[in-house]
C-alpha atoms as a PDB file:
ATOM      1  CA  UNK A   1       0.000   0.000   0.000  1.00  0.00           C
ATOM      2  CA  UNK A   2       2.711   2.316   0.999  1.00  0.00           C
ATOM      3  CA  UNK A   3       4.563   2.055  -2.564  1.00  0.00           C
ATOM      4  CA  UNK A   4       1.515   3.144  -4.235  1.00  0.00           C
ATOM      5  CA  UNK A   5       0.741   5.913  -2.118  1.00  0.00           C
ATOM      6  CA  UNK A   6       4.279   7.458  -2.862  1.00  0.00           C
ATOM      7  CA  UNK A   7       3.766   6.714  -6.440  1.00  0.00           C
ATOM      8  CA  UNK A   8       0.744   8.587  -6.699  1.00  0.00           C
ATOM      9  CA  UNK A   9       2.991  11.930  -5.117  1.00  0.00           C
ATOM     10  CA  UNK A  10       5.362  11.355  -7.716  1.00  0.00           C
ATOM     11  CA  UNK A  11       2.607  11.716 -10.093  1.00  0.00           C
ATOM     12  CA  UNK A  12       0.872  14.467  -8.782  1.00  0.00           C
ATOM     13  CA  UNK A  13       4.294  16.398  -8.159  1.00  0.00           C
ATOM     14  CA  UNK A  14       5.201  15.702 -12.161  1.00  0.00           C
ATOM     15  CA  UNK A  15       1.907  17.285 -13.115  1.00  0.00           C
ATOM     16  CA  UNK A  16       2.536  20.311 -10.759  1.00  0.00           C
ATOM     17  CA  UNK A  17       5.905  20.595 -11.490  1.00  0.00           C
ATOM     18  CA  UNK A  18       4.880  19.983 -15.146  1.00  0.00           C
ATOM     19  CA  UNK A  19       3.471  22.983 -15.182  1.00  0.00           C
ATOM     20  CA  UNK A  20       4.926  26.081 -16.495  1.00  0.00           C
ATOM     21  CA  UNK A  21       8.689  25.136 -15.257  1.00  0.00           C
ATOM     22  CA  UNK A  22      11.793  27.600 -16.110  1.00  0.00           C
ATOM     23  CA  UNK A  23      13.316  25.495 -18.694  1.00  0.00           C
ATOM     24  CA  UNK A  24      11.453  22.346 -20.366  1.00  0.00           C
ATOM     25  CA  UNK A  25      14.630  20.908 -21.165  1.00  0.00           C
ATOM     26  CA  UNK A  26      16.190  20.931 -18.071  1.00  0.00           C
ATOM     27  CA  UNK A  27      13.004  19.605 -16.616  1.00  0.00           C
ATOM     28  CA  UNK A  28      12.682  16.926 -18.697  1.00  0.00           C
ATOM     29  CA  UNK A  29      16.567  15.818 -17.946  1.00  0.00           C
ATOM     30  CA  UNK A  30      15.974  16.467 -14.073  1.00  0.00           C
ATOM     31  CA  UNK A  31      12.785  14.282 -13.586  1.00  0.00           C
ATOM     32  CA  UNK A  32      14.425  11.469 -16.058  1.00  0.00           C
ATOM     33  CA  UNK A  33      15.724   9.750 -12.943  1.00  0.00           C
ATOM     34  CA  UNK A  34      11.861   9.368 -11.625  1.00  0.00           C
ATOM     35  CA  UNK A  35      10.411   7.985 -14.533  1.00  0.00           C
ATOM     36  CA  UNK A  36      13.173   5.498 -14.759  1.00  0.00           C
ATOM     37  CA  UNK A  37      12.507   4.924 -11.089  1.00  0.00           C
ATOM     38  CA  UNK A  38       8.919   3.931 -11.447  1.00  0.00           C
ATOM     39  CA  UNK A  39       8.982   1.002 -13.706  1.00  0.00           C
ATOM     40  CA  UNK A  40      11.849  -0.547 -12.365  1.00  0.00           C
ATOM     41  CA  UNK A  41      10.876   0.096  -8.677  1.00  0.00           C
ATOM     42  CA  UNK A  42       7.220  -1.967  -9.976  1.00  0.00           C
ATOM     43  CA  UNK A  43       8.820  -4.816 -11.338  1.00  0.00           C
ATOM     44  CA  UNK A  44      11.443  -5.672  -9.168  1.00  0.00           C
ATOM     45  CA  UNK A  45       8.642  -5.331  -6.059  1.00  0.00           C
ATOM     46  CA  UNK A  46       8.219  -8.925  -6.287  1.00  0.00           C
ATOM     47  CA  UNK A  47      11.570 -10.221  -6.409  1.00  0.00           C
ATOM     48  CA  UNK A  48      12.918  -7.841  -4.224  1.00  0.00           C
ATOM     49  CA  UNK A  49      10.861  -6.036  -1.900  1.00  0.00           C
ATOM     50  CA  UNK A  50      12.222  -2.990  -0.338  1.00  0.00           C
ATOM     51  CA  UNK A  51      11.553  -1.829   3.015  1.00  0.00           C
ATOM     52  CA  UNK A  52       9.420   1.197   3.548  1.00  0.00           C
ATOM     53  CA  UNK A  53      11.913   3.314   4.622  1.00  0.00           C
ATOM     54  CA  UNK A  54      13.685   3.103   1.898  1.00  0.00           C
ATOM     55  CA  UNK A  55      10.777   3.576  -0.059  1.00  0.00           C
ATOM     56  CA  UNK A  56       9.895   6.655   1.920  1.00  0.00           C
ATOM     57  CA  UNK A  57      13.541   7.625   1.211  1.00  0.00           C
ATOM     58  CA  UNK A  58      13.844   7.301  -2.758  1.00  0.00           C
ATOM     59  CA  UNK A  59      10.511   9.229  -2.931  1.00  0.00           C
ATOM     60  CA  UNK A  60      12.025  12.140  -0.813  1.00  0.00           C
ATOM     61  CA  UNK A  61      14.802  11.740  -3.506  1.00  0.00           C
ATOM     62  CA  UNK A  62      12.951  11.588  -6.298  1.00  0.00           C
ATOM     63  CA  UNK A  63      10.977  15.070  -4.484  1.00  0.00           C
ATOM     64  CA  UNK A  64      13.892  16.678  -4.974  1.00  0.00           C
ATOM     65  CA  UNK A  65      14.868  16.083  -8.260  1.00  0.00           C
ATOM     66  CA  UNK A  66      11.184  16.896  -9.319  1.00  0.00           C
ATOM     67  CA  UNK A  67      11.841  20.117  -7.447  1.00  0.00           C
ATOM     68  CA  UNK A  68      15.221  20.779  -8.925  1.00  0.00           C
ATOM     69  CA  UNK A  69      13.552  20.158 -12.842  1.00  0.00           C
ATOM     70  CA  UNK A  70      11.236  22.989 -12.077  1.00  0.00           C
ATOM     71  CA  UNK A  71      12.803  25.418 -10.693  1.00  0.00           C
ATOM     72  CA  UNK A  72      16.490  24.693 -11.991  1.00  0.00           C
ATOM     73  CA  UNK A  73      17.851  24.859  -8.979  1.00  0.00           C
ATOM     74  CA  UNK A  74      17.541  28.865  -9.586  1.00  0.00           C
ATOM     75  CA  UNK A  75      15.935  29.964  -6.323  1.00  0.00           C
ATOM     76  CA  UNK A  76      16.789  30.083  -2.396  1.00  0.00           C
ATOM     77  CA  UNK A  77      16.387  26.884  -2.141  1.00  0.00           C
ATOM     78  CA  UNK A  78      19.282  25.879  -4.179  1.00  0.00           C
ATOM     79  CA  UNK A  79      21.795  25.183  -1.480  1.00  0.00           C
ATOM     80  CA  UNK A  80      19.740  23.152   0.486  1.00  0.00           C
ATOM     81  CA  UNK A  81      18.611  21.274  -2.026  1.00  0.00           C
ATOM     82  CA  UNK A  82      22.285  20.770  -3.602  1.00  0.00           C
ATOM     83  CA  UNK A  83      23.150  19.478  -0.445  1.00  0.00           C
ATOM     84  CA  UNK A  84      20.384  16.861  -0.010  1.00  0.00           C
ATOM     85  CA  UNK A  85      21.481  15.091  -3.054  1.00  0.00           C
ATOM     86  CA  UNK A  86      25.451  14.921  -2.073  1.00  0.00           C
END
């Protein structure tokens, strides 16, 4: 239940961010990792179930990058952000 509640942020963040971001491009490259993420996170479920913290934790991730695609990392929140992915 808990994988398909995060997957349904991810979607809902994609639309939002979707909308009107600073550079469709760099968007586009930026949430790339995500919608890699969510067909291989479905089919390897099965055969390798996570726990939920790490679910909880690649979401977060994936949050970020969403974030990062809209707003290209061009705002206040650049540092902290930068710093949450390494």
């Amino acid at each position: 239940m808990l994988p398909l509640i995060l997957l349904m942020g991810w979607v809902i963040a994609l639309v939002v961010s979707g909308i009107g971001p600073h550079d469709r491009v760099t968007w586009f490259l930026e949430v790339t990792p995500v919608l890699i993420a969510i067909p291989l996170l479905a089919v390897t479920r099965g055969p390798f179930p996570l726990t939920g913290l790490l679910y909880v934790l690649i979401f977060i991730h994936g949050l970020v990058l969403i974030l990062g695609g809209h707003y290209t990392w061009r705002n206040r929140a650049e540092r902290l952000l930068s710093l949450s992915c390494g």
